[in-house]
PDB file of N, CA and C in Angstrom:
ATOM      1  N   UNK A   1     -15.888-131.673-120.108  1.00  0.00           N
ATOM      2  CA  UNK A   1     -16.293-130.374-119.574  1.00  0.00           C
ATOM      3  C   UNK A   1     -16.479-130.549-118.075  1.00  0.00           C
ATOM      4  N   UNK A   2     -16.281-129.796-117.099  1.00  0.00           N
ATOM      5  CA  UNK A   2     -16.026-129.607-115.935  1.00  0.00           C
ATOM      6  C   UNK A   2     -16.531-128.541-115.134  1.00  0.00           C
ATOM      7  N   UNK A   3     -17.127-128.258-114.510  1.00  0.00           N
ATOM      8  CA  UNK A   3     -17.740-126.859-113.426  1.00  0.00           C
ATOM      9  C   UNK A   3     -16.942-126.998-112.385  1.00  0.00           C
ATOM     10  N   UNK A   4     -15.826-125.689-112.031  1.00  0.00           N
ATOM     11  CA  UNK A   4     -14.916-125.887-111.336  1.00  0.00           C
ATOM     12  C   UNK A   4     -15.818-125.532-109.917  1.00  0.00           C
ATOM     13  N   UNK A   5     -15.282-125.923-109.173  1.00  0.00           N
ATOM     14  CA  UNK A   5     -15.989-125.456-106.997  1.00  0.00           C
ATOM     15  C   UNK A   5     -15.626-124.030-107.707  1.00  0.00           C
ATOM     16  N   UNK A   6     -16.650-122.821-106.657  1.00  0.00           N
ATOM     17  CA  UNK A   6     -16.383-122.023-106.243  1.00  0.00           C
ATOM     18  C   UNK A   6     -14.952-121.429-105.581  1.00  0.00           C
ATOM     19  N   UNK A   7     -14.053-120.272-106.004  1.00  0.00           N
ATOM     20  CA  UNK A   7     -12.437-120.206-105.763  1.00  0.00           C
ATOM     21  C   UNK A   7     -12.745-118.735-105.890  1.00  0.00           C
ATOM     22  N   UNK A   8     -11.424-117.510-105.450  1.00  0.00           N
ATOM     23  CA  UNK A   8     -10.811-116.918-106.062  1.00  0.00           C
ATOM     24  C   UNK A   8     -10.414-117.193-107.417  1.00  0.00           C
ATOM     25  N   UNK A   9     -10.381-116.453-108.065  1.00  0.00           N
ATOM     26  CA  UNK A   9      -9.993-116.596-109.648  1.00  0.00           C
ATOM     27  C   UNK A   9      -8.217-116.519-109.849  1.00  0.00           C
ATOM     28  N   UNK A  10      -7.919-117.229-110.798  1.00  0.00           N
ATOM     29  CA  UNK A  10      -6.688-116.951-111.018  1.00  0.00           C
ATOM     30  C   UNK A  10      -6.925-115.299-111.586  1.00  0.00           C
ATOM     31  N   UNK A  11      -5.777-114.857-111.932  1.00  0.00           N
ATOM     32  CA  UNK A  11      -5.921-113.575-113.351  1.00  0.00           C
ATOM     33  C   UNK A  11      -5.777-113.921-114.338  1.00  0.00           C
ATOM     34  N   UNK A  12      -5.294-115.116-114.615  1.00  0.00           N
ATOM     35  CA  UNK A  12      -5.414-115.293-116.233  1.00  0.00           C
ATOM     36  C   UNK A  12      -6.832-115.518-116.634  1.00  0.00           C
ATOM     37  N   UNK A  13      -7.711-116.643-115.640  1.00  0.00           N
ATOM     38  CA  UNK A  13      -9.007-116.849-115.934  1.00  0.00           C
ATOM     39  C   UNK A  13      -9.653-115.943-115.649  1.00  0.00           C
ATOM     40  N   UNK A  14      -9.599-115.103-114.880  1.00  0.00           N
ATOM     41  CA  UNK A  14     -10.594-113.198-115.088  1.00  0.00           C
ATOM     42  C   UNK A  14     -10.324-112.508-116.255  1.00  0.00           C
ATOM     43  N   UNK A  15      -9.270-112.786-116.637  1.00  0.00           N
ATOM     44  CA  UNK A  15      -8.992-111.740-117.623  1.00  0.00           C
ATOM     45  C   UNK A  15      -9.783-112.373-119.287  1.00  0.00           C
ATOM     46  N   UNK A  16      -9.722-114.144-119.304  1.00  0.00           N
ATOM     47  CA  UNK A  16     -10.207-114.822-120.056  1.00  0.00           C
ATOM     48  C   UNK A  16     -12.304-114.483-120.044  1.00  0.00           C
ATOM     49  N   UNK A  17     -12.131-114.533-118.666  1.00  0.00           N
ATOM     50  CA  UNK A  17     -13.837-114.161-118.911  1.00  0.00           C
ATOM     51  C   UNK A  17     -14.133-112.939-119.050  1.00  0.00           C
ATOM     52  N   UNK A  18     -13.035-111.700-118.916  1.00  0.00           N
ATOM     53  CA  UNK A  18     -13.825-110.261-118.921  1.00  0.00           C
ATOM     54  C   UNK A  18     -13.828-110.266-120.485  1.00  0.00           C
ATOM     55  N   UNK A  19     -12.736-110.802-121.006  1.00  0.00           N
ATOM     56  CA  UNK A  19     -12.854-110.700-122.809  1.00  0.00           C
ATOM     57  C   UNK A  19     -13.357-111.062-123.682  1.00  0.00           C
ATOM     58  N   UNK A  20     -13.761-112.592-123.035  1.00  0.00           N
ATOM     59  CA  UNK A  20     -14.938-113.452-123.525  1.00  0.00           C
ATOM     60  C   UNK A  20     -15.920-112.321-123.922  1.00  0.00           C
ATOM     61  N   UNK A  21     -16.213-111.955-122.493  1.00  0.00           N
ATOM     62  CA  UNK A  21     -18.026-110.732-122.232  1.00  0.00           C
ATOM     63  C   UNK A  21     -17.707-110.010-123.360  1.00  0.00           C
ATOM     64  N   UNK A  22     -16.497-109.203-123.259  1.00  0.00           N
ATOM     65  CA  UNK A  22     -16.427-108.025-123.811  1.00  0.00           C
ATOM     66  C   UNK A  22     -16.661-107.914-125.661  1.00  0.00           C
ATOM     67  N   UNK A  23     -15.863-109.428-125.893  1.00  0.00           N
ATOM     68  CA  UNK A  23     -15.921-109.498-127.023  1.00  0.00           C
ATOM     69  C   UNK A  23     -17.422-109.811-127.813  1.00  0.00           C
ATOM     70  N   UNK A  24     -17.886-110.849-126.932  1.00  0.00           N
ATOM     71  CA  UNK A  24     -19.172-110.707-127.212  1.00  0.00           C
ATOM     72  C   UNK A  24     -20.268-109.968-126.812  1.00  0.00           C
ATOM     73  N   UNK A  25     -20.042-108.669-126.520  1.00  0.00           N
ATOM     74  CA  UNK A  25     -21.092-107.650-126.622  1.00  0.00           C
ATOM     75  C   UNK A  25     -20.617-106.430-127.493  1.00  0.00           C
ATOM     76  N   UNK A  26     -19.536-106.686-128.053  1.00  0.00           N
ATOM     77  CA  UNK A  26     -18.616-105.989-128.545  1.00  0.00           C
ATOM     78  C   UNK A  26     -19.346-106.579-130.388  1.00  0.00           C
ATOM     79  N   UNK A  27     -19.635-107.584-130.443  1.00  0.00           N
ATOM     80  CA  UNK A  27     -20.806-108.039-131.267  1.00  0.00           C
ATOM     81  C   UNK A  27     -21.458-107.451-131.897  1.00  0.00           C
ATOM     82  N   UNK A  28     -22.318-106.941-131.028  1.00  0.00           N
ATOM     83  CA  UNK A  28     -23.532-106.199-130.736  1.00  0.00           C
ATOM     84  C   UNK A  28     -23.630-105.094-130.952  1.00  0.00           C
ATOM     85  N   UNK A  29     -22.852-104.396-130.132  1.00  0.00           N
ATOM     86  CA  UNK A  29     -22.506-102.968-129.813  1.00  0.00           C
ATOM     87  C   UNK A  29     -21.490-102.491-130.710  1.00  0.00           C
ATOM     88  N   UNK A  30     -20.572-103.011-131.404  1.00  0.00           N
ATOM     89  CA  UNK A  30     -19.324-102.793-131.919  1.00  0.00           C
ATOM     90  C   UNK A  30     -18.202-102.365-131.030  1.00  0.00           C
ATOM     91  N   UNK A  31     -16.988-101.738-131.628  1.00  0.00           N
ATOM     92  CA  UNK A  31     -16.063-101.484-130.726  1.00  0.00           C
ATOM     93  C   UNK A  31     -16.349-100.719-129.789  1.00  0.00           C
ATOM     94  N   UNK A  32     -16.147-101.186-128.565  1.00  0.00           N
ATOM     95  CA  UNK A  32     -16.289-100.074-127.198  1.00  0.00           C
ATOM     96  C   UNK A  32     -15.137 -99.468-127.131  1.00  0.00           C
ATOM     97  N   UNK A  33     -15.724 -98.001-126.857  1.00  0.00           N
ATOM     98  CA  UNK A  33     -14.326 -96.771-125.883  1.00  0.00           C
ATOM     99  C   UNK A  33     -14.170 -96.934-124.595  1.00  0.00           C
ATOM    100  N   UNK A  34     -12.668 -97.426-124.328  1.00  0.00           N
ATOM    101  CA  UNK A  34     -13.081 -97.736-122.745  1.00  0.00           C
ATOM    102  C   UNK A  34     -11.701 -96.716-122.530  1.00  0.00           C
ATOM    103  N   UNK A  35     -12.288 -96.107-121.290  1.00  0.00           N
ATOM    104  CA  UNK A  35     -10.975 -95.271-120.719  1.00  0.00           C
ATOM    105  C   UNK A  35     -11.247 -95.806-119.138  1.00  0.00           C
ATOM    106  N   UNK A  36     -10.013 -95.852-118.752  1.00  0.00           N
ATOM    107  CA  UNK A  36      -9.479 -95.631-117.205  1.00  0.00           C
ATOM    108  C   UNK A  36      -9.492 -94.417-116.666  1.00  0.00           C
ATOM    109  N   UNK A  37     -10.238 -93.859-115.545  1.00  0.00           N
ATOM    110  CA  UNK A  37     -10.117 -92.989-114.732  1.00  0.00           C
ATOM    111  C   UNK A  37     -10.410 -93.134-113.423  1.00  0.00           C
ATOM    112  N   UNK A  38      -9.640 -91.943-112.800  1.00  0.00           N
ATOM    113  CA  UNK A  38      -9.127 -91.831-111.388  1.00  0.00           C
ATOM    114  C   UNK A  38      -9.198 -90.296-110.654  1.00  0.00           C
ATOM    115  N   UNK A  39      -9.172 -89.909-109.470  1.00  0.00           N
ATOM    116  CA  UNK A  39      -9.130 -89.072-108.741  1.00  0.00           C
ATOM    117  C   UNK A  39      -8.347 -89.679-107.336  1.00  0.00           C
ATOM    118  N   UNK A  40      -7.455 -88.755-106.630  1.00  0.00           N
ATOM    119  CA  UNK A  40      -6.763 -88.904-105.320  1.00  0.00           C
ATOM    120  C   UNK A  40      -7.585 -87.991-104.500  1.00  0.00           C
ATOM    121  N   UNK A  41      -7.584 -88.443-103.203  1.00  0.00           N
ATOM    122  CA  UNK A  41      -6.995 -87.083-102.184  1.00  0.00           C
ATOM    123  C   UNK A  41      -5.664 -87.170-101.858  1.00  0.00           C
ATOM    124  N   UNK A  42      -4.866 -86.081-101.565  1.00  0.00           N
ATOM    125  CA  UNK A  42      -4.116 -86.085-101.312  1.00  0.00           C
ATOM    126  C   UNK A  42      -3.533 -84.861-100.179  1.00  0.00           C
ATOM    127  N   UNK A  43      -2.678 -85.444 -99.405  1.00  0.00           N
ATOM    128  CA  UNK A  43      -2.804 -84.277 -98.193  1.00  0.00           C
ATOM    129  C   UNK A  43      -1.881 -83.555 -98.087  1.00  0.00           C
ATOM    130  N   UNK A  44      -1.146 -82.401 -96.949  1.00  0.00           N
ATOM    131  CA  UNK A  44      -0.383 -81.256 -97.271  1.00  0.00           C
ATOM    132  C   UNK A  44       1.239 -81.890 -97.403  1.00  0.00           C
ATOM    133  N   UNK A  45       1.334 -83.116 -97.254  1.00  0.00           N
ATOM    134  CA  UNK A  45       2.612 -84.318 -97.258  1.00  0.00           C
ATOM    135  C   UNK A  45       2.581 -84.528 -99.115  1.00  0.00           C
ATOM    136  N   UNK A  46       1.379 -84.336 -99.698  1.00  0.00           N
ATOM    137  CA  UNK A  46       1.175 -85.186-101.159  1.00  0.00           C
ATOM    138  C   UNK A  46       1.059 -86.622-100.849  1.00  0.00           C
ATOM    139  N   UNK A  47       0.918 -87.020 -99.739  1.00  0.00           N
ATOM    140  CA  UNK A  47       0.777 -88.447 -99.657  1.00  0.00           C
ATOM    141  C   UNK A  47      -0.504 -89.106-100.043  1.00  0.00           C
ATOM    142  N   UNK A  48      -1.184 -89.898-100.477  1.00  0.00           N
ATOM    143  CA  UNK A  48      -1.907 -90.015-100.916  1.00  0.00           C
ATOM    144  C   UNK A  48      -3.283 -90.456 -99.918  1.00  0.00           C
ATOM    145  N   UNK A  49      -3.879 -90.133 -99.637  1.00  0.00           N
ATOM    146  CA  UNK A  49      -4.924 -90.813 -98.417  1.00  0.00           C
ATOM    147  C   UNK A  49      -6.797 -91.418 -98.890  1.00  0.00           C
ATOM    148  N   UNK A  50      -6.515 -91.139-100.144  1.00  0.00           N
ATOM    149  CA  UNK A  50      -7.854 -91.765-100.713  1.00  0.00           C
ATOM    150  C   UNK A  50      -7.697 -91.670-102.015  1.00  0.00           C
ATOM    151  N   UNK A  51      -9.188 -92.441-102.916  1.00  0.00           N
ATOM    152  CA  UNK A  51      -8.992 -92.073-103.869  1.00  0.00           C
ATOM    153  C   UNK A  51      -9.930 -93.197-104.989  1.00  0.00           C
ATOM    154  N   UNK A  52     -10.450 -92.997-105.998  1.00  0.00           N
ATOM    155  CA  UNK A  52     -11.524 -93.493-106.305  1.00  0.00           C
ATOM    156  C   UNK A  52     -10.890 -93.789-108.353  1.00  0.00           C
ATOM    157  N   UNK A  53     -11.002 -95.236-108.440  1.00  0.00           N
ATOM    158  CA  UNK A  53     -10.847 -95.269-109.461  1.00  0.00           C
ATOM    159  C   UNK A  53     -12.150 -96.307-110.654  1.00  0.00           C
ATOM    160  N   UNK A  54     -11.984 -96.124-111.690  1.00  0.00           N
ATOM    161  CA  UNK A  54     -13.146 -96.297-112.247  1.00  0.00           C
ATOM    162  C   UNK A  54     -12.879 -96.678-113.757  1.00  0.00           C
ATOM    163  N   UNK A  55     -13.709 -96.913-114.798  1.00  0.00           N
ATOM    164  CA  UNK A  55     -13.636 -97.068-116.018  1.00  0.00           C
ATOM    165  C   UNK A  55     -14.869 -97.117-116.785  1.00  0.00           C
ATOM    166  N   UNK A  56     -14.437 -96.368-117.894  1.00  0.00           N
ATOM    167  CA  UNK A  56     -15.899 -96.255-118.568  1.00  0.00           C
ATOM    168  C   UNK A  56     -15.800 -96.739-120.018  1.00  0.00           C
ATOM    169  N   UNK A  57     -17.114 -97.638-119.956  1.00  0.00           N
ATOM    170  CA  UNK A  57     -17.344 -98.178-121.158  1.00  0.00           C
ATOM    171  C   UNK A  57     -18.847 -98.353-121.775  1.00  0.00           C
ATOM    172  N   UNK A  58     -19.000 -98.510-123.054  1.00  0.00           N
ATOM    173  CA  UNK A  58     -20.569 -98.350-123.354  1.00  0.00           C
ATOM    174  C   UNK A  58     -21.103 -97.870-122.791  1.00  0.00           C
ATOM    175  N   UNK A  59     -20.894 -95.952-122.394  1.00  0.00           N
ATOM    176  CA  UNK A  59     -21.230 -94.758-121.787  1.00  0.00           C
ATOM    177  C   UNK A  59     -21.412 -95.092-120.560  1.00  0.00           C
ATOM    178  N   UNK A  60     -21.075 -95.904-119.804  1.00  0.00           N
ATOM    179  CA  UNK A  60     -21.226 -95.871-118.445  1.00  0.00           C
ATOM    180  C   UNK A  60     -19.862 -96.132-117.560  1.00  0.00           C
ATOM    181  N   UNK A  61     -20.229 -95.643-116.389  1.00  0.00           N
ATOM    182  CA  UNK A  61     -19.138 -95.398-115.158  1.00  0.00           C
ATOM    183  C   UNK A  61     -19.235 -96.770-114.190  1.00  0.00           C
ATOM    184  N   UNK A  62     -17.863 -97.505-114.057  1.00  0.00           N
ATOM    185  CA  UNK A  62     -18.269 -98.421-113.927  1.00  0.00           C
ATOM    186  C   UNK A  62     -17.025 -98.504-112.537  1.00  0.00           C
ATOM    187  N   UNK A  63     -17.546 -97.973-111.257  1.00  0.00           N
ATOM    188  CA  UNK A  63     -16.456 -98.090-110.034  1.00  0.00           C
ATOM    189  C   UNK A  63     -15.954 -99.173-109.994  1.00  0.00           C
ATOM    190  N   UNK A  64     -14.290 -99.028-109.908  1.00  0.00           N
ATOM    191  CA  UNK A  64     -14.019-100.694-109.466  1.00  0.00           C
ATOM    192  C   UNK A  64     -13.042-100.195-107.603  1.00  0.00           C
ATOM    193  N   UNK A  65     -13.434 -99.189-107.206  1.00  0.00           N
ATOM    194  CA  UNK A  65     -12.394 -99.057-105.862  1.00  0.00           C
ATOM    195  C   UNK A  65     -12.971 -97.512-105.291  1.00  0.00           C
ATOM    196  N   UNK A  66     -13.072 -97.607-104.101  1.00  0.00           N
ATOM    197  CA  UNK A  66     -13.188 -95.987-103.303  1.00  0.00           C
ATOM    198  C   UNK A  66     -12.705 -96.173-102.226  1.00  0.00           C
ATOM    199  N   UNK A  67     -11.836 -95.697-101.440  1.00  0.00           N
ATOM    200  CA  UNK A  67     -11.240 -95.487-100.516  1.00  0.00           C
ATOM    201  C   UNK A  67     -10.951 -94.502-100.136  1.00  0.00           C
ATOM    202  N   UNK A  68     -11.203 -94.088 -98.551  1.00  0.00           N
ATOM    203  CA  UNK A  68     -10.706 -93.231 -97.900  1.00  0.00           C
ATOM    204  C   UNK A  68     -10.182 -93.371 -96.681  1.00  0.00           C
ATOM    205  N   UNK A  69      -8.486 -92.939 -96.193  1.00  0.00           N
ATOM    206  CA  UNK A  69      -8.060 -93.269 -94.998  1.00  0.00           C
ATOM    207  C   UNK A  69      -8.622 -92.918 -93.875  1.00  0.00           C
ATOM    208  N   UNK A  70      -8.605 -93.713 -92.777  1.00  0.00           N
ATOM    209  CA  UNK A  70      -9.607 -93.913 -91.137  1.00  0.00           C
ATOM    210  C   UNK A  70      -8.935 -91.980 -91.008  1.00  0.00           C
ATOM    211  N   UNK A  71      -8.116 -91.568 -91.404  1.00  0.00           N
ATOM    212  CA  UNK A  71      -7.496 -90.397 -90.847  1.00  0.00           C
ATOM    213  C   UNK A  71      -8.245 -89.017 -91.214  1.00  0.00           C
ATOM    214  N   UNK A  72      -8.871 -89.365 -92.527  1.00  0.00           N
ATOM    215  CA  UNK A  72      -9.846 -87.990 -93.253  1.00  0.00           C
ATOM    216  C   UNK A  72     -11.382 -89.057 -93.699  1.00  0.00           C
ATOM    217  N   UNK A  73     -11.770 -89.453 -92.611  1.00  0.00           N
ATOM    218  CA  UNK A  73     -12.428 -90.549 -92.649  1.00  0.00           C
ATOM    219  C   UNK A  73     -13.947 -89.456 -92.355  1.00  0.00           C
ATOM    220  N   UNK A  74     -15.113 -89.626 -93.005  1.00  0.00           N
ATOM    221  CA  UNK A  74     -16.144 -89.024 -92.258  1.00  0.00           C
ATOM    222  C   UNK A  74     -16.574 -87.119 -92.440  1.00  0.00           C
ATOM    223  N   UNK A  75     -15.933 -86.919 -93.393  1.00  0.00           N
ATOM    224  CA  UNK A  75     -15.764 -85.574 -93.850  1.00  0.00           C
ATOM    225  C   UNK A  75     -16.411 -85.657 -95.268  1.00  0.00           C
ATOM    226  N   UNK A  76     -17.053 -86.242 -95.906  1.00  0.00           N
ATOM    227  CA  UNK A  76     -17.989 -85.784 -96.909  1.00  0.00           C
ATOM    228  C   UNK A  76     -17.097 -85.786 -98.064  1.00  0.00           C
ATOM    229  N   UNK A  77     -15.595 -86.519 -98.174  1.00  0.00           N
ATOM    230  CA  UNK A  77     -14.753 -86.819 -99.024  1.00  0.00           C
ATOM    231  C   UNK A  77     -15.024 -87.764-100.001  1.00  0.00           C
ATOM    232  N   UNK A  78     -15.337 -89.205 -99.708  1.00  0.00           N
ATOM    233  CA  UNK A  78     -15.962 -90.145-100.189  1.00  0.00           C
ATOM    234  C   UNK A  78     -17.104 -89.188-101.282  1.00  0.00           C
ATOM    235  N   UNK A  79     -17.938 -89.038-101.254  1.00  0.00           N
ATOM    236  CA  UNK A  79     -19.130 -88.570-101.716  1.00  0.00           C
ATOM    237  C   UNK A  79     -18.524 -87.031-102.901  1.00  0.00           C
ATOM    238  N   UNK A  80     -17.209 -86.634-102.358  1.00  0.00           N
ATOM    239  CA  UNK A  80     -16.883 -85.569-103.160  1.00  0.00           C
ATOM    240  C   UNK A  80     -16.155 -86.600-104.354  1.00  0.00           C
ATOM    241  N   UNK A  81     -15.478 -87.529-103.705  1.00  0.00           N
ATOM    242  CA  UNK A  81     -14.621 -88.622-105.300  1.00  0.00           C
ATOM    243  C   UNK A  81     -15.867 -89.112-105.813  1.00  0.00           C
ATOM    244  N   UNK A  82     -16.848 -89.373-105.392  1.00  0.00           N
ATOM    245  CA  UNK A  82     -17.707 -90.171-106.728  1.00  0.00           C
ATOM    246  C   UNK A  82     -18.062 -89.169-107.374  1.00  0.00           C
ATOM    247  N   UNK A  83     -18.655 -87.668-106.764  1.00  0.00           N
ATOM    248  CA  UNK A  83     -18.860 -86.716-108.059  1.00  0.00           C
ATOM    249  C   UNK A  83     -18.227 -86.308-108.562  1.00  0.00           C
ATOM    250  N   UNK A  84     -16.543 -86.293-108.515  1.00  0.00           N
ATOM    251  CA  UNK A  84     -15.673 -85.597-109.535  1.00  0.00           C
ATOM    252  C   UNK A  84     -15.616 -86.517-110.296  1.00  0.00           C
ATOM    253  N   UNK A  85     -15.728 -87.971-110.372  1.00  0.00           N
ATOM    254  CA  UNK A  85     -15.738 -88.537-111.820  1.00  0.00           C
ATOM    255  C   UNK A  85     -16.621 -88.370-112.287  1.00  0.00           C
TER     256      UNK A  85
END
């Protein structure tokens, strides 16, 4: 057995420990509903310039990203994507 240094993670070994967790609280809890969700901004191009994505599991909202471009930066946008999810 081995304690690796501190690294970036590969993805195979993130994906090995999120399932590990999952499975074992999944235990507990039984099967979790997990959905993926998302919201854009998007501007009069449709190009995309922000946008907030997320996932929910064992009733909770669980952000994994929010972004908004330096261009619609400071306009109370940010704060409008976390309440539409």
């Amino acid at each position: 057995m081995k304690l690796t240094e501190v690294s970036q993670p590969e993805e195979h070994d993130f994906e090995v420990l999120k399932n590990g967790l999952n499975g074992y609280n999944e235990t507990y809890t039984g099967s979790v509903f997990k959905e993926q969700v998302s919201s854009f901004l998007k501007d009069e191009n449709n190009k995309t310039v922000g946008g907030i994505l997320g996932e929910i599991k064992w009733g909770w909202l669980y952000i994994e990203g929010l972004w908004v471009s330096d261009s619609v930066r400071s306009k109370g946008l940010g704060s409008k994507l976390l309440k539409k999810l």
